[in-house]
PDB file of N, CA and C in Angstrom:
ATOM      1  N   UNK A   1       0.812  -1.186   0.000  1.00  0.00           N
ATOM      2  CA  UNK A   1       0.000   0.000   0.000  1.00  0.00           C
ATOM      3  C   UNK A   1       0.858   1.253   0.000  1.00  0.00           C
ATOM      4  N   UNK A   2       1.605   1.009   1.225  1.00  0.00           N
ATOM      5  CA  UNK A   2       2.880   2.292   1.036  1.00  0.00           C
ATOM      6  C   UNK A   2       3.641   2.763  -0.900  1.00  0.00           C
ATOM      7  N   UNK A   3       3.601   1.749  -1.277  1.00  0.00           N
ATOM      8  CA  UNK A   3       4.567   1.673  -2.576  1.00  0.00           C
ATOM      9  C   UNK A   3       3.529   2.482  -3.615  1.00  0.00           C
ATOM     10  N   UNK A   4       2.377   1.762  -3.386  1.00  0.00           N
ATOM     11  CA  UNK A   4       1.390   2.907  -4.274  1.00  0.00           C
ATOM     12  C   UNK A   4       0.984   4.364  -4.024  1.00  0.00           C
ATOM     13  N   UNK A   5       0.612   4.685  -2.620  1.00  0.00           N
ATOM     14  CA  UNK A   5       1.389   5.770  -2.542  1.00  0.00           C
ATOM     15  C   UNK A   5       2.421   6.493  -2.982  1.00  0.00           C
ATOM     16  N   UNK A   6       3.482   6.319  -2.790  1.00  0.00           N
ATOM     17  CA  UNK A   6       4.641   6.726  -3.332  1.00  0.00           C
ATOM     18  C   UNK A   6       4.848   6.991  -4.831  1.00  0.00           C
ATOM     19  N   UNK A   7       4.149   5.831  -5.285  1.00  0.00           N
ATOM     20  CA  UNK A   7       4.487   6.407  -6.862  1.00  0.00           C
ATOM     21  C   UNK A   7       2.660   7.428  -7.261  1.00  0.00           C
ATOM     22  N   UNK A   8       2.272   7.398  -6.328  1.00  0.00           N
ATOM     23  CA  UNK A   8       0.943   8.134  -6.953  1.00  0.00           C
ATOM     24  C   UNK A   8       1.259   9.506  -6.457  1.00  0.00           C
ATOM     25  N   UNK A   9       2.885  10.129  -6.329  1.00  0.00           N
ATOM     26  CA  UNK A   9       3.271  10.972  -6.019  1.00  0.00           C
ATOM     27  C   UNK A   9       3.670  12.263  -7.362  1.00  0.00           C
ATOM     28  N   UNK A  10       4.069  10.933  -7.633  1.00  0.00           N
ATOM     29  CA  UNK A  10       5.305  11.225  -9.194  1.00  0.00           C
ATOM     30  C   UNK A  10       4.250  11.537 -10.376  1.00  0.00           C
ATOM     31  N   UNK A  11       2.969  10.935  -9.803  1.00  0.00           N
ATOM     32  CA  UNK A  11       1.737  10.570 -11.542  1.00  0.00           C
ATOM     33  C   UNK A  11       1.224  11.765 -11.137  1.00  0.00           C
ATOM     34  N   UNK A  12       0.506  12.521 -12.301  1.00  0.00           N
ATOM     35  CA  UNK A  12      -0.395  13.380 -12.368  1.00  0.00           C
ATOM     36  C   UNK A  12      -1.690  12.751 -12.298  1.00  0.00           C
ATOM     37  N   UNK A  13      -2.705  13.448 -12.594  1.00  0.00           N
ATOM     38  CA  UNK A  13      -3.801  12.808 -12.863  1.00  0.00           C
ATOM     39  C   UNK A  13      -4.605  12.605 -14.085  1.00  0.00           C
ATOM     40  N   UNK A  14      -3.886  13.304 -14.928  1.00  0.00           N
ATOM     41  CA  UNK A  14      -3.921  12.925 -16.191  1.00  0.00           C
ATOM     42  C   UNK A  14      -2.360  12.650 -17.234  1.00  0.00           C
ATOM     43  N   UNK A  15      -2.538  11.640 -17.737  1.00  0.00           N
ATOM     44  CA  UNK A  15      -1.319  11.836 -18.911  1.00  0.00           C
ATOM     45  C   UNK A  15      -1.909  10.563 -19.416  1.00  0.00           C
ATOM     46  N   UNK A  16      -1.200  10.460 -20.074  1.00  0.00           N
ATOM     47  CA  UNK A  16      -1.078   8.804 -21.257  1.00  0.00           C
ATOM     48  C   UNK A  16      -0.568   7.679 -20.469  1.00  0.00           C
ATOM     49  N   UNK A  17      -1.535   6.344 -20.174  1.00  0.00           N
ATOM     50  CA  UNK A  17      -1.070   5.197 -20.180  1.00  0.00           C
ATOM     51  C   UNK A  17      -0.696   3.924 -21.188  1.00  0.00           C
ATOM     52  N   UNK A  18       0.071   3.489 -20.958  1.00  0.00           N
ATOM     53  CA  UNK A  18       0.548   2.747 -21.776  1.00  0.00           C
ATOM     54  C   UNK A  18       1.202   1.413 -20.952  1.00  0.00           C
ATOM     55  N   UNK A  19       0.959   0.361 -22.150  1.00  0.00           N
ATOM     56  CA  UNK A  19       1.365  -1.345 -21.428  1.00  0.00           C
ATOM     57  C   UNK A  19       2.427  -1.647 -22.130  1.00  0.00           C
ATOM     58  N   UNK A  20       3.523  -2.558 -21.594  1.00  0.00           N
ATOM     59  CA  UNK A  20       4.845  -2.919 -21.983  1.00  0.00           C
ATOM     60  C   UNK A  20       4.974  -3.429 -21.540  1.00  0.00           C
ATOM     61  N   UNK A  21       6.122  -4.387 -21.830  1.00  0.00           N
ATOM     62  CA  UNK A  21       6.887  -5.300 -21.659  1.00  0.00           C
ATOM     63  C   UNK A  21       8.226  -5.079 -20.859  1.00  0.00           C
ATOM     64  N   UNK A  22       8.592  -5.279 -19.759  1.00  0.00           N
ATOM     65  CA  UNK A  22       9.933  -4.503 -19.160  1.00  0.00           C
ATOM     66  C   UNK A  22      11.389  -5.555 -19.806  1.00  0.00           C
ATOM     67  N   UNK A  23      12.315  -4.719 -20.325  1.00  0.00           N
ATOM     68  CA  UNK A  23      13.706  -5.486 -20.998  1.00  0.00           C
ATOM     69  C   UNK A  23      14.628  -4.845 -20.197  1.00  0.00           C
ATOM     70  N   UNK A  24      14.818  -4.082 -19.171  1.00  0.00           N
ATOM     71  CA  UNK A  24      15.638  -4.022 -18.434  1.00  0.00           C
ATOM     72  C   UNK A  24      15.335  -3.562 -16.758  1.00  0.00           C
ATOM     73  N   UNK A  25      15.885  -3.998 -15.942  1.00  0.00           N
ATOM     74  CA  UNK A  25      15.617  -3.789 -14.754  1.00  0.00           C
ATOM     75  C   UNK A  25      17.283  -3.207 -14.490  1.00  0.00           C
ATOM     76  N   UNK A  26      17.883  -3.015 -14.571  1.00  0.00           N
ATOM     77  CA  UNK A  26      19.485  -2.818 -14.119  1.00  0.00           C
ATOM     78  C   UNK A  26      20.048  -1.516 -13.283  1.00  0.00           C
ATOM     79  N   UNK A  27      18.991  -0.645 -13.832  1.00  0.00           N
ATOM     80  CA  UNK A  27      19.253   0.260 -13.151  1.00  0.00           C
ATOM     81  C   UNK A  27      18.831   0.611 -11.476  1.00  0.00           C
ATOM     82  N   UNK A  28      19.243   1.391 -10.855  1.00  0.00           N
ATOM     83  CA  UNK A  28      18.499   1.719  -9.556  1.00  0.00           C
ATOM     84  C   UNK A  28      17.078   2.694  -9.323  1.00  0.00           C
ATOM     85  N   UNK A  29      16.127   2.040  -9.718  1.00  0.00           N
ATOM     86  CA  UNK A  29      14.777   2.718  -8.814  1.00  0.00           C
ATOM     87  C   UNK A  29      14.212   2.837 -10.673  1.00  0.00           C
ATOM     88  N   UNK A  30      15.053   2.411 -11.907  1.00  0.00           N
ATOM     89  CA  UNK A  30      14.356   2.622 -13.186  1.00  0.00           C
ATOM     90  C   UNK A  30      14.130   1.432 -13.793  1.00  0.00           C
ATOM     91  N   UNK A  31      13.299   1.180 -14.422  1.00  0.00           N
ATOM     92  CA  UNK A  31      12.835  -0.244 -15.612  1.00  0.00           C
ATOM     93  C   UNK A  31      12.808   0.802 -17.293  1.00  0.00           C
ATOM     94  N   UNK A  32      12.908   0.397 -18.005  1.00  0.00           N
ATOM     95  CA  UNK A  32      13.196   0.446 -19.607  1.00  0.00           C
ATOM     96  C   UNK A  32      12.183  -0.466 -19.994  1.00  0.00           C
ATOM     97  N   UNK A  33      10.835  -0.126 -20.387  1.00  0.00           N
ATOM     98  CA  UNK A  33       9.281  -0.706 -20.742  1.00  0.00           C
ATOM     99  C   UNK A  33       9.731  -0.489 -22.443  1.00  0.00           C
ATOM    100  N   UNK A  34       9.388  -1.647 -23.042  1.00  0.00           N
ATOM    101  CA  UNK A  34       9.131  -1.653 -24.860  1.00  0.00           C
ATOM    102  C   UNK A  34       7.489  -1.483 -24.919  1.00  0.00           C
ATOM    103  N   UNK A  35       7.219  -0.558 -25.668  1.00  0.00           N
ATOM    104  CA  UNK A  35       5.641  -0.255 -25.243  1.00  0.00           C
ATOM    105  C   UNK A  35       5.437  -0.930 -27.217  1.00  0.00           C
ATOM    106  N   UNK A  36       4.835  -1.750 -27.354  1.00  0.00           N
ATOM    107  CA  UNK A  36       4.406  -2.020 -28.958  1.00  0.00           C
ATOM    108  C   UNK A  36       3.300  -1.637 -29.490  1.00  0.00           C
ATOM    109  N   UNK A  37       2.815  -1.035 -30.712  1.00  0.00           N
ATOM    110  CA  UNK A  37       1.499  -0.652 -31.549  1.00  0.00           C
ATOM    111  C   UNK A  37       1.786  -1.030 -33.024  1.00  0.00           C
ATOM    112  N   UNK A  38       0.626  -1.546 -33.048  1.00  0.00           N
ATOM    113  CA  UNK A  38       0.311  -1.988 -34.673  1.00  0.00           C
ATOM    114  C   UNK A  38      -0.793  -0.802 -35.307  1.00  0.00           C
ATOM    115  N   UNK A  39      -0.152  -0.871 -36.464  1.00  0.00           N
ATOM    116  CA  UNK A  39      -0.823   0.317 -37.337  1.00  0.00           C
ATOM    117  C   UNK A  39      -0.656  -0.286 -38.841  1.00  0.00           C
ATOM    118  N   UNK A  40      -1.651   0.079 -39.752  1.00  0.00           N
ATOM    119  CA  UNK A  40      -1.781  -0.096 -41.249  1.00  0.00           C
ATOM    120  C   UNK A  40      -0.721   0.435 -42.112  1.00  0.00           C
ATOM    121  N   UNK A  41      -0.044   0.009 -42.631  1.00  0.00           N
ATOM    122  CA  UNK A  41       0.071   0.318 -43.889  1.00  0.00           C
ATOM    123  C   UNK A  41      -0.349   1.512 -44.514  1.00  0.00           C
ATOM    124  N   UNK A  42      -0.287   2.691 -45.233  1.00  0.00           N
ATOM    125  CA  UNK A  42      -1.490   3.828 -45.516  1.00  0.00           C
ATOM    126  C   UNK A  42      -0.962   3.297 -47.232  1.00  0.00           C
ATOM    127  N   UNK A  43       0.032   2.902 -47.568  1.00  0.00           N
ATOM    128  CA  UNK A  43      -0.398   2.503 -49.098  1.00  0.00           C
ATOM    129  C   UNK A  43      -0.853   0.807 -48.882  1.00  0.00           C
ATOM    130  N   UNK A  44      -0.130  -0.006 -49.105  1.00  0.00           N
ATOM    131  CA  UNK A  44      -0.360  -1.362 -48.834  1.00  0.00           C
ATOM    132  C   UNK A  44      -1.233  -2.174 -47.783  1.00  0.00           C
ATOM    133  N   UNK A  45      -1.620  -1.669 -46.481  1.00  0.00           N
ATOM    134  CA  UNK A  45      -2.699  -1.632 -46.005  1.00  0.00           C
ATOM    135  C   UNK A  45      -2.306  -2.957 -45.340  1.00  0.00           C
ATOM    136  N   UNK A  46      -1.084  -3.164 -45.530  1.00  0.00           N
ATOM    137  CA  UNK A  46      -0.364  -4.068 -44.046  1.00  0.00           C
ATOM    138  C   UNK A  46      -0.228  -4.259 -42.976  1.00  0.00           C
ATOM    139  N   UNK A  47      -0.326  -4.788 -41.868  1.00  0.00           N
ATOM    140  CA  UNK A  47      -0.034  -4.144 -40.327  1.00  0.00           C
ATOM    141  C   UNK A  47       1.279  -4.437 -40.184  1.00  0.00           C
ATOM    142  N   UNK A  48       1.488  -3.164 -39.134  1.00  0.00           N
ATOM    143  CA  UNK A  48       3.222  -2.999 -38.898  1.00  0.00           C
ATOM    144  C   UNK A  48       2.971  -2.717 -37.532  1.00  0.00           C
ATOM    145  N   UNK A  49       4.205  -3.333 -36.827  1.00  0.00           N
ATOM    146  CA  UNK A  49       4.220  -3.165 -35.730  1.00  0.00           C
ATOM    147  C   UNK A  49       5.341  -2.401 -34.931  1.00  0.00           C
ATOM    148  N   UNK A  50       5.311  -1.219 -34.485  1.00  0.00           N
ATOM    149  CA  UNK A  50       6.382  -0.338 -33.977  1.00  0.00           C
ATOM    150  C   UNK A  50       6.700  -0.291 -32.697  1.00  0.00           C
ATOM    151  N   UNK A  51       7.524  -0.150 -32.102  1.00  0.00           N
ATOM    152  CA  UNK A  51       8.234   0.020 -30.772  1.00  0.00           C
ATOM    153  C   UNK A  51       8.968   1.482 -30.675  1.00  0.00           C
ATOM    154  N   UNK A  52       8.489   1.595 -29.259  1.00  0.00           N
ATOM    155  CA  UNK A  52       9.520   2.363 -28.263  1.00  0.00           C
ATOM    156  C   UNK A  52       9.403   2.388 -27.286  1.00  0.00           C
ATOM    157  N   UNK A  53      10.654   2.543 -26.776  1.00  0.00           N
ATOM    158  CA  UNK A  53      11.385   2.134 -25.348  1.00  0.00           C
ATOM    159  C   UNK A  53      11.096   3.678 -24.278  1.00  0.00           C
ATOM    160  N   UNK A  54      10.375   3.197 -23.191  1.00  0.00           N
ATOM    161  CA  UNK A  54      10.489   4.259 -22.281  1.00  0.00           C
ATOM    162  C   UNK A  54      11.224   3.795 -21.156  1.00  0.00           C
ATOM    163  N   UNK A  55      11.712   5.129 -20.351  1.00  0.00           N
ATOM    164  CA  UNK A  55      11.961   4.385 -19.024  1.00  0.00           C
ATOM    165  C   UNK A  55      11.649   4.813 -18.125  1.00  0.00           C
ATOM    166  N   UNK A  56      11.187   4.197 -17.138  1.00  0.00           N
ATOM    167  CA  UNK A  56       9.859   4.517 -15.825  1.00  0.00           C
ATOM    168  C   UNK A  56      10.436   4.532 -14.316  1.00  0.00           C
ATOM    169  N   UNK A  57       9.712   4.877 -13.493  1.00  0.00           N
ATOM    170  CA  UNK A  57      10.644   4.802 -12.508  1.00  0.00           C
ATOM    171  C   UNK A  57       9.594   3.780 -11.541  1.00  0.00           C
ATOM    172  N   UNK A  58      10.633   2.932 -10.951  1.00  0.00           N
ATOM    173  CA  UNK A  58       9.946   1.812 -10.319  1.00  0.00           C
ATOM    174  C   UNK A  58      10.325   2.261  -8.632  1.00  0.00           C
ATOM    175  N   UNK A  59       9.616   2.308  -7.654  1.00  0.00           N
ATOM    176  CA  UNK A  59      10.651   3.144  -6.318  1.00  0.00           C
ATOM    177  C   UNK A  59      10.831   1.964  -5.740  1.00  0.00           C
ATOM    178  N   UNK A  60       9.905   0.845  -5.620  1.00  0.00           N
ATOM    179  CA  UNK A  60      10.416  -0.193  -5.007  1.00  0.00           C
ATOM    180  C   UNK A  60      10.648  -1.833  -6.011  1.00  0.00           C
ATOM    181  N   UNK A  61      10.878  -1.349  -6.838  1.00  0.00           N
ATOM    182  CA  UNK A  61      11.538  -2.538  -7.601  1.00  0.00           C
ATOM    183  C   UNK A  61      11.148  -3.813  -7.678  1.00  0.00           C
ATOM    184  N   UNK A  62      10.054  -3.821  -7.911  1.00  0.00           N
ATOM    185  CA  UNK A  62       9.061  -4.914  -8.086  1.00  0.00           C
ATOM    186  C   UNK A  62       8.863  -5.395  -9.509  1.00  0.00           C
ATOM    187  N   UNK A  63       9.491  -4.521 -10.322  1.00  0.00           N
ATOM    188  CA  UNK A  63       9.256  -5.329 -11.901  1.00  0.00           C
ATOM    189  C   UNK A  63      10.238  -5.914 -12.443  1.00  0.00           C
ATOM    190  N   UNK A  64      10.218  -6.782 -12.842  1.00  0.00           N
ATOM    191  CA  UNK A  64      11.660  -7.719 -13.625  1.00  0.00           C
ATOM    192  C   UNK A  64      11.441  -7.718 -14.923  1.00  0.00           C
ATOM    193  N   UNK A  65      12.494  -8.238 -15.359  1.00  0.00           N
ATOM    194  CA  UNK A  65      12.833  -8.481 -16.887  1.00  0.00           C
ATOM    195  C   UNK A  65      11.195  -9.027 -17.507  1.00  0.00           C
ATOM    196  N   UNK A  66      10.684  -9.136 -18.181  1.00  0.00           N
ATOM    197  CA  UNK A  66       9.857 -10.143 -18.878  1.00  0.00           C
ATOM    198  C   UNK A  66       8.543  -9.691 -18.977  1.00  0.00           C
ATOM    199  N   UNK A  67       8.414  -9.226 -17.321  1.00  0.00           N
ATOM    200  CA  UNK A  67       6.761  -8.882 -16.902  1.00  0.00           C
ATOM    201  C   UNK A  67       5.937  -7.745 -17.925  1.00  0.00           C
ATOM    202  N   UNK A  68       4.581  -7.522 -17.627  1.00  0.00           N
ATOM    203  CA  UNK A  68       3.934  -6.865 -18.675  1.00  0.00           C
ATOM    204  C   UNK A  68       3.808  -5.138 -17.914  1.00  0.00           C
ATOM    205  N   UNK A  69       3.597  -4.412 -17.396  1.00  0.00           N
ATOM    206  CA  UNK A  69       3.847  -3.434 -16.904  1.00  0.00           C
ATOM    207  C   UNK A  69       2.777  -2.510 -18.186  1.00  0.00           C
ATOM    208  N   UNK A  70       1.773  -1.710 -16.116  1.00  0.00           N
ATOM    209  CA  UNK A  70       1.242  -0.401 -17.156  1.00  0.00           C
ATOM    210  C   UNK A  70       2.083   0.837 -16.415  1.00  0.00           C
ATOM    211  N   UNK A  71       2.638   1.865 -17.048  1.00  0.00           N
ATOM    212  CA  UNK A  71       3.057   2.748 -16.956  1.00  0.00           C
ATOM    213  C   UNK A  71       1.868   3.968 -17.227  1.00  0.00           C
ATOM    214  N   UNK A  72       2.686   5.200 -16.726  1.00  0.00           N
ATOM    215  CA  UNK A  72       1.909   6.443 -16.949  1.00  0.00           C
ATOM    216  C   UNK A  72       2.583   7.217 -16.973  1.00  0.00           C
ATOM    217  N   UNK A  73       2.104   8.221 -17.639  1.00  0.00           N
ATOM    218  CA  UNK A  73       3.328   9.985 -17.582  1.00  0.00           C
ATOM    219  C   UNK A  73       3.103  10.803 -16.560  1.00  0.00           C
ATOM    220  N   UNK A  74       4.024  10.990 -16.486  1.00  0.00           N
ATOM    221  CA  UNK A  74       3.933  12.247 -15.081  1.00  0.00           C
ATOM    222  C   UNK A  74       5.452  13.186 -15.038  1.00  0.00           C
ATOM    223  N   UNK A  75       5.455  13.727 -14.381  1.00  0.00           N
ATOM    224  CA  UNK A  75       6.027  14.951 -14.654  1.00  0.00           C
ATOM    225  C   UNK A  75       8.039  14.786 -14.696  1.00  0.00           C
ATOM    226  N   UNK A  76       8.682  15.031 -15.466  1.00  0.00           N
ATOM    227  CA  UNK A  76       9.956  15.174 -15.829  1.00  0.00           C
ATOM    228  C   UNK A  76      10.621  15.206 -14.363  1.00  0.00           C
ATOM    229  N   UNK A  77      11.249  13.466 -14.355  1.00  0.00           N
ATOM    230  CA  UNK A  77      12.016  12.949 -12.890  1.00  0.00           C
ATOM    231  C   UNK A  77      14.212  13.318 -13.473  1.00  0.00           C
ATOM    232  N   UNK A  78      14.013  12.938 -14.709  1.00  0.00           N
ATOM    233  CA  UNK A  78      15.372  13.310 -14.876  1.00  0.00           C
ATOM    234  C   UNK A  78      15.123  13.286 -16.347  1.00  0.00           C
ATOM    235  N   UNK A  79      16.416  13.665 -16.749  1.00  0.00           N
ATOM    236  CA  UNK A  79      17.080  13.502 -18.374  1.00  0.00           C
ATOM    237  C   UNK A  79      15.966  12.967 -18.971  1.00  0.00           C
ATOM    238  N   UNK A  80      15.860  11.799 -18.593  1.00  0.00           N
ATOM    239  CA  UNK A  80      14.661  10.803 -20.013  1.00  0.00           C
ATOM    240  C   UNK A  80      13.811  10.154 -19.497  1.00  0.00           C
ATOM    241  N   UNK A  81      13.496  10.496 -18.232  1.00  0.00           N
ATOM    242  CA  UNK A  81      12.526   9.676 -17.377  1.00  0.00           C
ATOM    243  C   UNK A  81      11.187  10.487 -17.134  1.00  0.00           C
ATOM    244  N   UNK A  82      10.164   9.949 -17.908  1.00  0.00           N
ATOM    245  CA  UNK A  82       9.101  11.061 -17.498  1.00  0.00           C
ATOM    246  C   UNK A  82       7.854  10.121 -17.244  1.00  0.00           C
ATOM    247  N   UNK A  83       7.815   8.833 -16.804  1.00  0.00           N
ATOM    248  CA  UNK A  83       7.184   7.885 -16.975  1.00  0.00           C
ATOM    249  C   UNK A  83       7.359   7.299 -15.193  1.00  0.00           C
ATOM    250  N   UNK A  84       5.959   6.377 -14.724  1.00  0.00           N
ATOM    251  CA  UNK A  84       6.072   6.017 -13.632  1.00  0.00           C
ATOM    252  C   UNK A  84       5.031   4.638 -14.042  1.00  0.00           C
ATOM    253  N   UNK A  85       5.690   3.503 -12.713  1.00  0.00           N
ATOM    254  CA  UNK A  85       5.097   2.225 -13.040  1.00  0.00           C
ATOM    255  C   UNK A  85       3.584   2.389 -12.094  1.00  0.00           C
ATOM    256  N   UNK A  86       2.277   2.117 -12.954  1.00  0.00           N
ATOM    257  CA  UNK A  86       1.434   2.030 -12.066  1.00  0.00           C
ATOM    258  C   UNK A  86       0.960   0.340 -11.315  1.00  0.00           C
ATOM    259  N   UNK A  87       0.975  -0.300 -12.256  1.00  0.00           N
ATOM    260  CA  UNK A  87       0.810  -1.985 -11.543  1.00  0.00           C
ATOM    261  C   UNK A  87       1.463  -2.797 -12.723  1.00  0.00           C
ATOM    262  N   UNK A  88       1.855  -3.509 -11.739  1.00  0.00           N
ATOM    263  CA  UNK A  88       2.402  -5.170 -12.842  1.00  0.00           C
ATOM    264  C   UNK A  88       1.340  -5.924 -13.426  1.00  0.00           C
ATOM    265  N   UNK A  89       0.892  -5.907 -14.292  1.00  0.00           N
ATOM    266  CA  UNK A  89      -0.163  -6.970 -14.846  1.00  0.00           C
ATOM    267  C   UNK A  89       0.066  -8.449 -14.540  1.00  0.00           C
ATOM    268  N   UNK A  90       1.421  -8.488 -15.006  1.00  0.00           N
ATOM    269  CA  UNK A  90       1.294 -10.266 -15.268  1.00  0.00           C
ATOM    270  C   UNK A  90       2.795 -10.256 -15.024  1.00  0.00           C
ATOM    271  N   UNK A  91       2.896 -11.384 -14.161  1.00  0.00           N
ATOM    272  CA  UNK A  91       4.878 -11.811 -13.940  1.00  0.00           C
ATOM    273  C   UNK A  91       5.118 -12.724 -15.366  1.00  0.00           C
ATOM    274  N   UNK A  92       6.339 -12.473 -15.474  1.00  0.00           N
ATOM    275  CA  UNK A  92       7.109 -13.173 -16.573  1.00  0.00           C
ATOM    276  C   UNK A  92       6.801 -15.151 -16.187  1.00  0.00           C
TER     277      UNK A  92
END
């Protein structure tokens, strides 16, 4: 309960959520989420699927490599971190 607190510090109450996949845990108090979206084609009308990498701040380090992770935006923590973990969906 404490831990949600804490990060419901960092979140606004509005921004963009988004679900990912976490590929790195290495750092201290940060995870690196691959967030994926599929989109059409606008000539060929293919689906393509794009990535990018955010990185979130986890305060008590509960997400590992693998797991599915929803994140949210909230307000500029450093350099490239503008993202916070709200719950783990699913363990690896």
């Amino acid at each position: 309960m404490i831990a949600q607190e804490a990060q419901q510090t960092h979140a606004s109450t509005n921004g963009k959520v988004l679900v990912g996949t976490v590929v790195s845990d290495k750092m201290a108090k940060t995870i690196v989420v691959k967030v994926t979206r599929t989109l059409k084609d606008p000539f060929w009308g293919k689906t393509i699927r794009r990535h990018k990498k955010f990185k979130a701040h986890d305060e008590d380090k509960v997400a590992k490599v693998g797991d599915v992770v929803e994140i949210k935006e909230c307000r500029p923590l450093s350099k490239e971190k503008h993202m916070t973990l709200v719950k783990v969906l699913s363990h690896r």
